[in-house]
ModelCIF file with pLDDT and N, C-alpha, C, O atoms, coordinates in Angstrom:
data_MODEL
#
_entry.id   MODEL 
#
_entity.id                         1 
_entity.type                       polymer 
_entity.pdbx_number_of_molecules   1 
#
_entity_poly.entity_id                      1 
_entity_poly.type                           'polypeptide(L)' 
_entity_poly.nstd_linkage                   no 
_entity_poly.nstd_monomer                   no 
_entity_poly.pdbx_seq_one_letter_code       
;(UNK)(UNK)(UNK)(UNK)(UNK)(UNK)(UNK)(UNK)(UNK)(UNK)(UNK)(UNK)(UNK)(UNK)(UNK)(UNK)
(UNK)(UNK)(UNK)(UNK)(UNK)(UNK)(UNK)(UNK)(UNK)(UNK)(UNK)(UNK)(UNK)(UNK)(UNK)(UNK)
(UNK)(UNK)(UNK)(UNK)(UNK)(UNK)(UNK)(UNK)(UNK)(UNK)(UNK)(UNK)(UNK)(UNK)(UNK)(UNK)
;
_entity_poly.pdbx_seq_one_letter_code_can   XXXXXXXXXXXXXXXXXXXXXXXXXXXXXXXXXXXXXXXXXXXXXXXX 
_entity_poly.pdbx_strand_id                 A 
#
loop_
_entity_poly_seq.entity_id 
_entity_poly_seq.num 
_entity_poly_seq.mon_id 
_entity_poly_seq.hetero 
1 1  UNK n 
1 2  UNK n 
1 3  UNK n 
1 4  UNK n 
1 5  UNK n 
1 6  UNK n 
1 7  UNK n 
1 8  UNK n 
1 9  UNK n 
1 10 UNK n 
1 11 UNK n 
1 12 UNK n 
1 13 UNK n 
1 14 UNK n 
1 15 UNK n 
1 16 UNK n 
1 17 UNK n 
1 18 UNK n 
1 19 UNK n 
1 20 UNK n 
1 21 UNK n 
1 22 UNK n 
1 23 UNK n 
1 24 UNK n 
1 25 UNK n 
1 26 UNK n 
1 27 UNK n 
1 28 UNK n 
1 29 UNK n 
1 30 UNK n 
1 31 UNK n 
1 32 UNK n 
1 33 UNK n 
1 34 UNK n 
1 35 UNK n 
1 36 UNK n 
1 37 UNK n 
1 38 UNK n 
1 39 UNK n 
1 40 UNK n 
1 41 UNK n 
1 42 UNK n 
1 43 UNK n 
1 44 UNK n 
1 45 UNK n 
1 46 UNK n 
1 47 UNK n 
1 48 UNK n 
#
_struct_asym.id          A 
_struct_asym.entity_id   1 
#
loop_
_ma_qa_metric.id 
_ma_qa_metric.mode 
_ma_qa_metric.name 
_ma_qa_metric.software_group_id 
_ma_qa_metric.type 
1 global pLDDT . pLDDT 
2 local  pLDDT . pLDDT 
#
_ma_qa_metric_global.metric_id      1 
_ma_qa_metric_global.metric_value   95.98 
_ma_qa_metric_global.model_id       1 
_ma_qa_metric_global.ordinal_id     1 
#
loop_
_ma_qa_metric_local.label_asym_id 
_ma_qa_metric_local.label_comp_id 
_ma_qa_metric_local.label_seq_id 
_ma_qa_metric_local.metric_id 
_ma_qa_metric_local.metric_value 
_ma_qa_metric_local.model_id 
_ma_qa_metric_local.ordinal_id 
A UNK 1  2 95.00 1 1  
A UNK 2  2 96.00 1 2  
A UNK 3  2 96.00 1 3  
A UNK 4  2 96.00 1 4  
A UNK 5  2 97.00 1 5  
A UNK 6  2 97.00 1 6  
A UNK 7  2 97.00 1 7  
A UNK 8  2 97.00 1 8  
A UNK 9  2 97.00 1 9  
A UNK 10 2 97.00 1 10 
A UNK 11 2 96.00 1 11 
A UNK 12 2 97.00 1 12 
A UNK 13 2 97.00 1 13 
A UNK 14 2 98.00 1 14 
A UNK 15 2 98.00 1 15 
A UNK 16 2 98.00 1 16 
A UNK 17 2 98.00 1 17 
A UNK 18 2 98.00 1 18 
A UNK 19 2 98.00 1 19 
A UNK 20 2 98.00 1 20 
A UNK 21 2 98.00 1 21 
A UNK 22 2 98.00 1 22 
A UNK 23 2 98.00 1 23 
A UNK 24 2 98.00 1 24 
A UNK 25 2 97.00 1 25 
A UNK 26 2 97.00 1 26 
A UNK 27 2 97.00 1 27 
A UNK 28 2 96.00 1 28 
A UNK 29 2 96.00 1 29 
A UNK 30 2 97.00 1 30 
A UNK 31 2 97.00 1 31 
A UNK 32 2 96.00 1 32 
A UNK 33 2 96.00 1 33 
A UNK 34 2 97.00 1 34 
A UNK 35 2 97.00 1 35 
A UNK 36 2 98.00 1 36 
A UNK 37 2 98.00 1 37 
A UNK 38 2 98.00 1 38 
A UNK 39 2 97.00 1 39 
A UNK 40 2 97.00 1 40 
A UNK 41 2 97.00 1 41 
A UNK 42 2 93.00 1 42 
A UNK 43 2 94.00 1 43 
A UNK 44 2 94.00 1 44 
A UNK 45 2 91.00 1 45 
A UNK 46 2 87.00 1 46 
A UNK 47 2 86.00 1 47 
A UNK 48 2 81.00 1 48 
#
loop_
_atom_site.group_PDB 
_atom_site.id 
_atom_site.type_symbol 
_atom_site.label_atom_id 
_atom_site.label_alt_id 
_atom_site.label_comp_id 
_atom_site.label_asym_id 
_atom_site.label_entity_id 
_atom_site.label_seq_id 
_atom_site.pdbx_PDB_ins_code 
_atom_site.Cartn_x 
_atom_site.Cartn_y 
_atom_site.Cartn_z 
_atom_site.occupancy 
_atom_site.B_iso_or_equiv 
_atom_site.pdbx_formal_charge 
_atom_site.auth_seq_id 
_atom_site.auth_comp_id 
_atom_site.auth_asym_id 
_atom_site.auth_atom_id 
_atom_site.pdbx_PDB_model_num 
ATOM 1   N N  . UNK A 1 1  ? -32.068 14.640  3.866   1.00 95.00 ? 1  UNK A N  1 
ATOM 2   C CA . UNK A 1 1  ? -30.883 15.184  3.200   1.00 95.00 ? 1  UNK A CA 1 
ATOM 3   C C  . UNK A 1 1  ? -29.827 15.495  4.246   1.00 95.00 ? 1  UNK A C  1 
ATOM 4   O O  . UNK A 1 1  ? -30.192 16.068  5.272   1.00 95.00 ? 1  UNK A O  1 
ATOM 5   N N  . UNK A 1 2  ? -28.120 15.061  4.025   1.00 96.00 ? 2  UNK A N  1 
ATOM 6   C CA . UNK A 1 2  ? -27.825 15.570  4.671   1.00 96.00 ? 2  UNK A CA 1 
ATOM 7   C C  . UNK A 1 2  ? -27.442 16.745  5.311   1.00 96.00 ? 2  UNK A C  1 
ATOM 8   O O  . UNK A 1 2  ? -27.920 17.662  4.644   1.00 96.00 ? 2  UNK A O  1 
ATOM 9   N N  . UNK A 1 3  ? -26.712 17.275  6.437   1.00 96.00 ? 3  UNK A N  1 
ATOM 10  C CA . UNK A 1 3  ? -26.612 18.641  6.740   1.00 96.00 ? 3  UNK A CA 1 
ATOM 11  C C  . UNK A 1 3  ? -24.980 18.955  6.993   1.00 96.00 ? 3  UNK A C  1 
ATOM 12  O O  . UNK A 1 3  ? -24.453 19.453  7.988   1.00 96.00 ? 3  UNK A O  1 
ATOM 13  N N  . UNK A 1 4  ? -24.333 18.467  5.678   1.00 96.00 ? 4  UNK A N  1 
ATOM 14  C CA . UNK A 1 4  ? -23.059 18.717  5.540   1.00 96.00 ? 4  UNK A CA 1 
ATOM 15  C C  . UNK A 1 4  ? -22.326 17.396  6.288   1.00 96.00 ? 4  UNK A C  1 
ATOM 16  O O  . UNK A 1 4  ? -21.233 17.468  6.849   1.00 96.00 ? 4  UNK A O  1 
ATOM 17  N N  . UNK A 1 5  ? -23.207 16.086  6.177   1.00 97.00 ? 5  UNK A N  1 
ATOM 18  C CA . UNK A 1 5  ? -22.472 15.004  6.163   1.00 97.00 ? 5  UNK A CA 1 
ATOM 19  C C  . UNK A 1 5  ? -22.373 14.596  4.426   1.00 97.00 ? 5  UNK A C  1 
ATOM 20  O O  . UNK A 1 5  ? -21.243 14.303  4.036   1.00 97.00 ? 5  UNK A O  1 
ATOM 21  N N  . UNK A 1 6  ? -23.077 14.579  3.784   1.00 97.00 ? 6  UNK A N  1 
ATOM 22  C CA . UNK A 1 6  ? -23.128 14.249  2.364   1.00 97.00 ? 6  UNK A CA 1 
ATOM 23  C C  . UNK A 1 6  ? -21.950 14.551  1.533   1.00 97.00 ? 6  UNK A C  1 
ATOM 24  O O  . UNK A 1 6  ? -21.320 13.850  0.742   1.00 97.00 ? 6  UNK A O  1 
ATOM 25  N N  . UNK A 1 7  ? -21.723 16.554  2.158   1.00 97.00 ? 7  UNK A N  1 
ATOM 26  C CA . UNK A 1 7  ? -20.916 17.235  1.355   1.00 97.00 ? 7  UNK A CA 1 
ATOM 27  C C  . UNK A 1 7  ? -19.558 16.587  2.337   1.00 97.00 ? 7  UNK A C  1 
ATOM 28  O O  . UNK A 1 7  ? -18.423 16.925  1.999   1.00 97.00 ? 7  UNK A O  1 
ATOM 29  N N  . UNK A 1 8  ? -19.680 15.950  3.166   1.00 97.00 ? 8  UNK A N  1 
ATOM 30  C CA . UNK A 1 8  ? -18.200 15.641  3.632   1.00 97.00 ? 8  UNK A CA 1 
ATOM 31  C C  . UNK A 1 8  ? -17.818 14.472  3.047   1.00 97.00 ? 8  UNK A C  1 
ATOM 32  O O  . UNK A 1 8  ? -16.662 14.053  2.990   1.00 97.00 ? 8  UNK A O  1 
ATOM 33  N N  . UNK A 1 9  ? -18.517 14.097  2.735   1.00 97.00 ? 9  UNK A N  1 
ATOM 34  C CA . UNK A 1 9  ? -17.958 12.530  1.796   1.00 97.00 ? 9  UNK A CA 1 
ATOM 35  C C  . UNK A 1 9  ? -17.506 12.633  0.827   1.00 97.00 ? 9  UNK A C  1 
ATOM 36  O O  . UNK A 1 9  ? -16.849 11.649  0.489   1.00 97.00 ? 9  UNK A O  1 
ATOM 37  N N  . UNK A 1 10 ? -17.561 13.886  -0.252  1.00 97.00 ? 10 UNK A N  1 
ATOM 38  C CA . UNK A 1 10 ? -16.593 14.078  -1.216  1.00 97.00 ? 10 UNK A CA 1 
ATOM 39  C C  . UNK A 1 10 ? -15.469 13.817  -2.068  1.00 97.00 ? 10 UNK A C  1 
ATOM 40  O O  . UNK A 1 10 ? -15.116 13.330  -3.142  1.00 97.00 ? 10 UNK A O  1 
ATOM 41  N N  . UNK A 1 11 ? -15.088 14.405  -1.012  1.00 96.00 ? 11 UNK A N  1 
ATOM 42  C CA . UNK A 1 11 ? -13.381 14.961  -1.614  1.00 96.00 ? 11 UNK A CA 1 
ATOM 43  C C  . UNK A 1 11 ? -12.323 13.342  -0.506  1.00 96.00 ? 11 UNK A C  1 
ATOM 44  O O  . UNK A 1 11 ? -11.217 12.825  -0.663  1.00 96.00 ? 11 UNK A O  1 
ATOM 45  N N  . UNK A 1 12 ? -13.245 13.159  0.310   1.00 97.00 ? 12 UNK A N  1 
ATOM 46  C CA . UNK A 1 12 ? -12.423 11.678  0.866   1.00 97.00 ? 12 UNK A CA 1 
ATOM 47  C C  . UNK A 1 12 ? -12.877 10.530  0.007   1.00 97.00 ? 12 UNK A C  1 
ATOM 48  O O  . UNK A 1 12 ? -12.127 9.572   -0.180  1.00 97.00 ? 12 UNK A O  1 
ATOM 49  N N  . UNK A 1 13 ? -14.211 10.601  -0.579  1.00 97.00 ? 13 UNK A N  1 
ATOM 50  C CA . UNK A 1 13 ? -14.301 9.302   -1.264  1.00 97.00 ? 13 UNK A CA 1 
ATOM 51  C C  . UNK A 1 13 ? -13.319 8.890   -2.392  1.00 97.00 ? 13 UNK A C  1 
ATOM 52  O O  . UNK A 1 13 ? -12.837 7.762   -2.493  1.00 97.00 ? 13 UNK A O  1 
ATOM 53  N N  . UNK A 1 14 ? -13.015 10.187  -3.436  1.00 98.00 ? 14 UNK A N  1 
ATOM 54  C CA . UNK A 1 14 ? -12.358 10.289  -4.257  1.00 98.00 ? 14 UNK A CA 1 
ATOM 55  C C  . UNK A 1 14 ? -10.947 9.894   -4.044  1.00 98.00 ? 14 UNK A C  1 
ATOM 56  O O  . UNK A 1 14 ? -10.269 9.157   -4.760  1.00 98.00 ? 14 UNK A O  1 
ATOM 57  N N  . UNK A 1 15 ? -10.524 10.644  -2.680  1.00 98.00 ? 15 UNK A N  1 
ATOM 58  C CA . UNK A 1 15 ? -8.973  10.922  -2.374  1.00 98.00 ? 15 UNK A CA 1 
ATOM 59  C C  . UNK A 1 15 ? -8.992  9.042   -2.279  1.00 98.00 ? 15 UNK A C  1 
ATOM 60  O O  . UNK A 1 15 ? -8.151  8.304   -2.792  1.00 98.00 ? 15 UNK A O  1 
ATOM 61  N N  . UNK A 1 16 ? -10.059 8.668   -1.568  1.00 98.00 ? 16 UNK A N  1 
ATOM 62  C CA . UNK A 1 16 ? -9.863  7.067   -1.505  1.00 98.00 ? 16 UNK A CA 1 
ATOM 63  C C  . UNK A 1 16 ? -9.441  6.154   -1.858  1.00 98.00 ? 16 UNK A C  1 
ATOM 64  O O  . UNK A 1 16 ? -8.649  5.342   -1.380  1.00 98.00 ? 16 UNK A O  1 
ATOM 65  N N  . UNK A 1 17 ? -10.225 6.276   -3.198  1.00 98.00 ? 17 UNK A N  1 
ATOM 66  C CA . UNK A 1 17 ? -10.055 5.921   -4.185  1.00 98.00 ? 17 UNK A CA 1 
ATOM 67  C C  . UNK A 1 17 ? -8.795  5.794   -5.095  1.00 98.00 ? 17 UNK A C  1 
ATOM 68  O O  . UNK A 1 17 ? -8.300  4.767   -5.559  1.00 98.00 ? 17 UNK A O  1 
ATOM 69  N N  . UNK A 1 18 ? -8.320  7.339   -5.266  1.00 98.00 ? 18 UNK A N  1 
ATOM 70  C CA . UNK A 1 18 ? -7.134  7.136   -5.738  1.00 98.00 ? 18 UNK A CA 1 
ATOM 71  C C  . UNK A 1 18 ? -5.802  7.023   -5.306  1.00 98.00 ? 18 UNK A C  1 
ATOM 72  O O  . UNK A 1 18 ? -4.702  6.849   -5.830  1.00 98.00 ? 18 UNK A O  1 
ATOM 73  N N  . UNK A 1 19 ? -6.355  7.209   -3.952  1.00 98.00 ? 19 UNK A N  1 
ATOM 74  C CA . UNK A 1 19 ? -4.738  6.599   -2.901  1.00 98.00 ? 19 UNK A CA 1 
ATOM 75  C C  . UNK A 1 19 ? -4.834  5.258   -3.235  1.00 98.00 ? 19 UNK A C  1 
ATOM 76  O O  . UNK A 1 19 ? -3.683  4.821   -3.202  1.00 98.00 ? 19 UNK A O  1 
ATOM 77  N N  . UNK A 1 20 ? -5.679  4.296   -3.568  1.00 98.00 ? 20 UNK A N  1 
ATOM 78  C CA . UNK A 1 20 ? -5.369  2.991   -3.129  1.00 98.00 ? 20 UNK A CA 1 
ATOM 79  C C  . UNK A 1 20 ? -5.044  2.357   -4.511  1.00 98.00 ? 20 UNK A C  1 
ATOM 80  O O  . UNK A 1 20 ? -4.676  1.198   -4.705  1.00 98.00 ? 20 UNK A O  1 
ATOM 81  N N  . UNK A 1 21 ? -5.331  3.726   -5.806  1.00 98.00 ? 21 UNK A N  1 
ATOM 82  C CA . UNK A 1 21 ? -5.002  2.901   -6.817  1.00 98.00 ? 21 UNK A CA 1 
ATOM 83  C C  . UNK A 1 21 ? -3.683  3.678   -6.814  1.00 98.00 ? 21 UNK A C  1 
ATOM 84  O O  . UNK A 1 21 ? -3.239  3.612   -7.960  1.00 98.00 ? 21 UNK A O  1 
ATOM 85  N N  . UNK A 1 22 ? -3.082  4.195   -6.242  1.00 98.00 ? 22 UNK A N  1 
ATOM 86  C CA . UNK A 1 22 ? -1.573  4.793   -6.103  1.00 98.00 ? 22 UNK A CA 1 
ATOM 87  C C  . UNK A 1 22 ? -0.627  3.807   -5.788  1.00 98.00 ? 22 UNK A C  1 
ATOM 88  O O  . UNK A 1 22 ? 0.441   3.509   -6.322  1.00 98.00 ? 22 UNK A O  1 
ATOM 89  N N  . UNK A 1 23 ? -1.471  3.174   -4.422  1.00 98.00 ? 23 UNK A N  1 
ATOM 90  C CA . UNK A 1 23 ? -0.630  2.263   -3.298  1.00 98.00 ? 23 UNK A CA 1 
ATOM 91  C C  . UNK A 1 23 ? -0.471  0.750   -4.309  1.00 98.00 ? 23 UNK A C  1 
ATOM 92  O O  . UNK A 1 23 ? 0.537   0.044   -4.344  1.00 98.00 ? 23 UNK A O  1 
ATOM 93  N N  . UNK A 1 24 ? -1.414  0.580   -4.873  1.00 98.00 ? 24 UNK A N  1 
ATOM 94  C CA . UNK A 1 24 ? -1.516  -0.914  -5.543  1.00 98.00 ? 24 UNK A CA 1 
ATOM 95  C C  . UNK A 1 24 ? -0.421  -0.451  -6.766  1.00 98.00 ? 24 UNK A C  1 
ATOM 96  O O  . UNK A 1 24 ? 0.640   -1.054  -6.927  1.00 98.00 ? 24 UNK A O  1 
ATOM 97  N N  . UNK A 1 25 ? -0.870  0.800   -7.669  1.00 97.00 ? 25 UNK A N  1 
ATOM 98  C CA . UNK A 1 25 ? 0.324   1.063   -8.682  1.00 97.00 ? 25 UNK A CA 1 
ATOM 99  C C  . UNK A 1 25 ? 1.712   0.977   -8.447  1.00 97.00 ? 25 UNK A C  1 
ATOM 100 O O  . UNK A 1 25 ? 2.547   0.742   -9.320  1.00 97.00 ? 25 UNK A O  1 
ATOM 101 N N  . UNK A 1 26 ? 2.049   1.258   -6.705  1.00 97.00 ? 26 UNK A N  1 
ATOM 102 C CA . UNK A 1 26 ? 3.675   1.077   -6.866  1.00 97.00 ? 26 UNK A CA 1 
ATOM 103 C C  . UNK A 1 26 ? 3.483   -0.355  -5.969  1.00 97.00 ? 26 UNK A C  1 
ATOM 104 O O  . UNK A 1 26 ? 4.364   -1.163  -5.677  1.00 97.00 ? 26 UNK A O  1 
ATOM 105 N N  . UNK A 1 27 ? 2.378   -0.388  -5.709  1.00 97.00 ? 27 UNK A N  1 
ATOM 106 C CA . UNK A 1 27 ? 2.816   -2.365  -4.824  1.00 97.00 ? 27 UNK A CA 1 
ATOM 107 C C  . UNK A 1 27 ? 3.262   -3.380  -6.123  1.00 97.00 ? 27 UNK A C  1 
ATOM 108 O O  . UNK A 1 27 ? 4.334   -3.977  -6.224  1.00 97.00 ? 27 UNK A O  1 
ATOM 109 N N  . UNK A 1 28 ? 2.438   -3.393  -6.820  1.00 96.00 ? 28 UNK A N  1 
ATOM 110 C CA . UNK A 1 28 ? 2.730   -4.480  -7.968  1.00 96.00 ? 28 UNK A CA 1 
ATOM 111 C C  . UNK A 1 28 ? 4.042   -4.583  -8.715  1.00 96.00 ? 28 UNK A C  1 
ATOM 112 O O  . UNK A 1 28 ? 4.371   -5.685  -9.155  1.00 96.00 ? 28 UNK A O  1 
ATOM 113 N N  . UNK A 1 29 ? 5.112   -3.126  -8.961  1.00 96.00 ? 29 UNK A N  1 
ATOM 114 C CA . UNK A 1 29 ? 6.555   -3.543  -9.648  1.00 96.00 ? 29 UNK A CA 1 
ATOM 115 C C  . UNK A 1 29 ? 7.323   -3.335  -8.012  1.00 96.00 ? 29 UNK A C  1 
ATOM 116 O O  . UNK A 1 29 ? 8.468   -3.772  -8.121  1.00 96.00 ? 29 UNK A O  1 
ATOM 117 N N  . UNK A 1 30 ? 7.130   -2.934  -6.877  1.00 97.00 ? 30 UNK A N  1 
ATOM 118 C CA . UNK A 1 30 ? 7.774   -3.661  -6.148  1.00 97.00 ? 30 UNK A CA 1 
ATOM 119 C C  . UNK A 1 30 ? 8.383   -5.328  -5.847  1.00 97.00 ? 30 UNK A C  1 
ATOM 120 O O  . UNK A 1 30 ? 9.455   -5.842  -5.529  1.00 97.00 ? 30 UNK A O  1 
ATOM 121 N N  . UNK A 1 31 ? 6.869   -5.813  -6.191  1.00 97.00 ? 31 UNK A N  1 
ATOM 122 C CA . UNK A 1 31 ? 6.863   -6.918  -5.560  1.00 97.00 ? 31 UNK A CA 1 
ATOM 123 C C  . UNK A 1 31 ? 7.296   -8.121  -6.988  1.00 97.00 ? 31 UNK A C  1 
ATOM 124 O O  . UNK A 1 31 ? 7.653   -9.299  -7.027  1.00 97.00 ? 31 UNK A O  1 
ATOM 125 N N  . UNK A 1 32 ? 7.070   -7.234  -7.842  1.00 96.00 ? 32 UNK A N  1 
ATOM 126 C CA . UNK A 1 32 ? 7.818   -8.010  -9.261  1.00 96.00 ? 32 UNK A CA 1 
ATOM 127 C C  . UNK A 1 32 ? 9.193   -7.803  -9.549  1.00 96.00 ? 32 UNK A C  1 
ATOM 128 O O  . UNK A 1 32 ? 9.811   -8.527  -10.328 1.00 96.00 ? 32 UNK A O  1 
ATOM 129 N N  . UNK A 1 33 ? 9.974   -6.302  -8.611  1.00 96.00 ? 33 UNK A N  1 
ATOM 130 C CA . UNK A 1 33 ? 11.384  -6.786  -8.879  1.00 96.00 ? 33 UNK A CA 1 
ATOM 131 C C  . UNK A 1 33 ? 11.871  -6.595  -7.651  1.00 96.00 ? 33 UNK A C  1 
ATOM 132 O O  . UNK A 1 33 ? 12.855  -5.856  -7.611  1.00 96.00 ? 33 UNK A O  1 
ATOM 133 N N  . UNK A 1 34 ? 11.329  -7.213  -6.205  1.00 97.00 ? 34 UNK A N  1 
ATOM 134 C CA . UNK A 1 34 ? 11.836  -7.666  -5.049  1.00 97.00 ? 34 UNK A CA 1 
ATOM 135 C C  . UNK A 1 34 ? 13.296  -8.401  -5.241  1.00 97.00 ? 34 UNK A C  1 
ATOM 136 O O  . UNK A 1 34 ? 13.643  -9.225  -6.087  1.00 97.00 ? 34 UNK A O  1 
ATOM 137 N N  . UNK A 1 35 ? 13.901  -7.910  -4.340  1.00 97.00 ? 35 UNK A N  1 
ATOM 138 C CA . UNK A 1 35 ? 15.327  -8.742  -3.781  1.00 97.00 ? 35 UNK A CA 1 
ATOM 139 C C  . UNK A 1 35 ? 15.176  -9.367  -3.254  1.00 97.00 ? 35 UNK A C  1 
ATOM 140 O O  . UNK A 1 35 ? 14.455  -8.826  -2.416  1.00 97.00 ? 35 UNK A O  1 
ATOM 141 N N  . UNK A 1 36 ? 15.300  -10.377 -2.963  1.00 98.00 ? 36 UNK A N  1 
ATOM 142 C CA . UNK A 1 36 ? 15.395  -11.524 -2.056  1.00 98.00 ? 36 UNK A CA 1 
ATOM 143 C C  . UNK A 1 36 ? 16.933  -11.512 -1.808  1.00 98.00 ? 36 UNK A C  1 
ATOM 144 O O  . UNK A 1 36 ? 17.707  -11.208 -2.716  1.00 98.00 ? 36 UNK A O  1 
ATOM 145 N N  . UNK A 1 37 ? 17.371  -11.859 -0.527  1.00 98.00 ? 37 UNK A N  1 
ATOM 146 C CA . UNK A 1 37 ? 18.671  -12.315 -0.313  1.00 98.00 ? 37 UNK A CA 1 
ATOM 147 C C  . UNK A 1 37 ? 18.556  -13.225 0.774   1.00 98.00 ? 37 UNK A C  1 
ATOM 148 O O  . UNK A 1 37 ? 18.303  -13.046 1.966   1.00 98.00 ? 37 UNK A O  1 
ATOM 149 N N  . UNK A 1 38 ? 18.849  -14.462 -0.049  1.00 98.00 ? 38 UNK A N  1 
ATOM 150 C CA . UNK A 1 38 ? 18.352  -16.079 0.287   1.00 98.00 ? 38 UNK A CA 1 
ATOM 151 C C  . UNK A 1 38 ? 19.704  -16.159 1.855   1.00 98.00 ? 38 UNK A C  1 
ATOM 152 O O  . UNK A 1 38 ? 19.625  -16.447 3.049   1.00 98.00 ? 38 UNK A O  1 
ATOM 153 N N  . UNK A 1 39 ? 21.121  -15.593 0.641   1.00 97.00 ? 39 UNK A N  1 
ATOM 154 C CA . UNK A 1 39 ? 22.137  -15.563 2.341   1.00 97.00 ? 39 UNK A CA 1 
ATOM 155 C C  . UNK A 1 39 ? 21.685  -14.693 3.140   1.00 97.00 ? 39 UNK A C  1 
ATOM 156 O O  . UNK A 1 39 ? 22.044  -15.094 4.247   1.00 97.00 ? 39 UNK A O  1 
ATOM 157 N N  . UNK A 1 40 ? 21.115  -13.741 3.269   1.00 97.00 ? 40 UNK A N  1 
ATOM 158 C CA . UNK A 1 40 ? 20.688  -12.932 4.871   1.00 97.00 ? 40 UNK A CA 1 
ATOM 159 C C  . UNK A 1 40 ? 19.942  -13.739 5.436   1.00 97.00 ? 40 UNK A C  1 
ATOM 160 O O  . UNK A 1 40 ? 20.227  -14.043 6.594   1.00 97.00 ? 40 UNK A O  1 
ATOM 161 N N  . UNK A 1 41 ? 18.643  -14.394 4.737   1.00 97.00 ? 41 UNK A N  1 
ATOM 162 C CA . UNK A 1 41 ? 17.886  -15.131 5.442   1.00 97.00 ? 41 UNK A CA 1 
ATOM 163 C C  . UNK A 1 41 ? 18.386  -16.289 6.411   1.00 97.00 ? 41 UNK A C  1 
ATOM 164 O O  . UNK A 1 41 ? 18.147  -16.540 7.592   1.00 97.00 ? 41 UNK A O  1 
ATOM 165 N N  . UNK A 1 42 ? 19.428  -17.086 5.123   1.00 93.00 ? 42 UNK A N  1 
ATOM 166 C CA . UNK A 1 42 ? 20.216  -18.207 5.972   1.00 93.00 ? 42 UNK A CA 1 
ATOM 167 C C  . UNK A 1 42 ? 20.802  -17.747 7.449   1.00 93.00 ? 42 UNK A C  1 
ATOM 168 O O  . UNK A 1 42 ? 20.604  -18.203 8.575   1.00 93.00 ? 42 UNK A O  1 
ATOM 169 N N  . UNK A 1 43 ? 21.647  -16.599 6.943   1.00 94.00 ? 43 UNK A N  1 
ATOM 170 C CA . UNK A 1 43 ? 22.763  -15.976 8.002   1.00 94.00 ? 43 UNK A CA 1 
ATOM 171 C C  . UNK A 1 43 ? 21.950  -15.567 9.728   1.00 94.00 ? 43 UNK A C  1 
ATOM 172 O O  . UNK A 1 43 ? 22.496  -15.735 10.819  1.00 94.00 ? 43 UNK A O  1 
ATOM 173 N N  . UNK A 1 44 ? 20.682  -15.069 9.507   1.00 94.00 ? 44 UNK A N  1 
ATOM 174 C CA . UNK A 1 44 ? 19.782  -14.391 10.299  1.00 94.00 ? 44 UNK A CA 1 
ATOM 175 C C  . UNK A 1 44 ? 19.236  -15.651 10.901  1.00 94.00 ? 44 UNK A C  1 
ATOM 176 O O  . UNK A 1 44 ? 18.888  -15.673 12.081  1.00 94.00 ? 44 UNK A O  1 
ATOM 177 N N  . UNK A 1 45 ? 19.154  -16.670 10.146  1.00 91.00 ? 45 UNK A N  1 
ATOM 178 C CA . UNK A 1 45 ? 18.205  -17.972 10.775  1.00 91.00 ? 45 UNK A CA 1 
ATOM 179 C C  . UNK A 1 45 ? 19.210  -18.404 11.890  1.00 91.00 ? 45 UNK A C  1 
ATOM 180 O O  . UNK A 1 45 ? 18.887  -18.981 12.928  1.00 91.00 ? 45 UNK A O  1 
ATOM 181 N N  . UNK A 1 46 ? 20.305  -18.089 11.574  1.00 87.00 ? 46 UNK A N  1 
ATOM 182 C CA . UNK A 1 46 ? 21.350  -18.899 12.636  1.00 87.00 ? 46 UNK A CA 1 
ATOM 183 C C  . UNK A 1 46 ? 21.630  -18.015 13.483  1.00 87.00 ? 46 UNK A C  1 
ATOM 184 O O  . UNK A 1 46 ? 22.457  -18.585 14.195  1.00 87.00 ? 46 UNK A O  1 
ATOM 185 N N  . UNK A 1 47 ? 21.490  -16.987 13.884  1.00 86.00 ? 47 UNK A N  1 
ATOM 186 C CA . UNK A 1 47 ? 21.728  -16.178 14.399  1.00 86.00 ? 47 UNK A CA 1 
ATOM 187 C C  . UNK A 1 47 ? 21.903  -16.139 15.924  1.00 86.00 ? 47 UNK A C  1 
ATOM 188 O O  . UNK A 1 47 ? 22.707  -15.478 16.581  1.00 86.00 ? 47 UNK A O  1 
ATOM 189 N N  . UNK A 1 48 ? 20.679  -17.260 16.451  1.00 81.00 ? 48 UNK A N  1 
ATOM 190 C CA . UNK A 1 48 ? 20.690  -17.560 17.628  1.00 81.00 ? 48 UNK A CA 1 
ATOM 191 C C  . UNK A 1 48 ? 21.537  -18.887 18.031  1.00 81.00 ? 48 UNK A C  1 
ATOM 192 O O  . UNK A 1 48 ? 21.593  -19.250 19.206  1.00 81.00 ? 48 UNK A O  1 
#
């Protein structure tokens, strides 16, 4: 049994968990109403 490794896994497994369904909840309408700006890209490619 552990000796307060067990009880340390807790409250991080959870927090884990729901940070990453946080991070994915705002990744997905980011990336569905992304800007693209096709002229910066052009403008930046030439740059050199």
């Amino acid at each position: 049994r552990g000796l307060g490794e067990w009880h340390a896994e807790w409250a991080p497994l959870l927090d884990g968990v729901l940070l990453v369904e946080g991070a994915l909840g705002s990744l997905a309408p980011l990336l569905a109403g992304l800007e693209v700006h096709v002229e910066a890209m052009a403008r930046n490619l030439r740059l050199s």
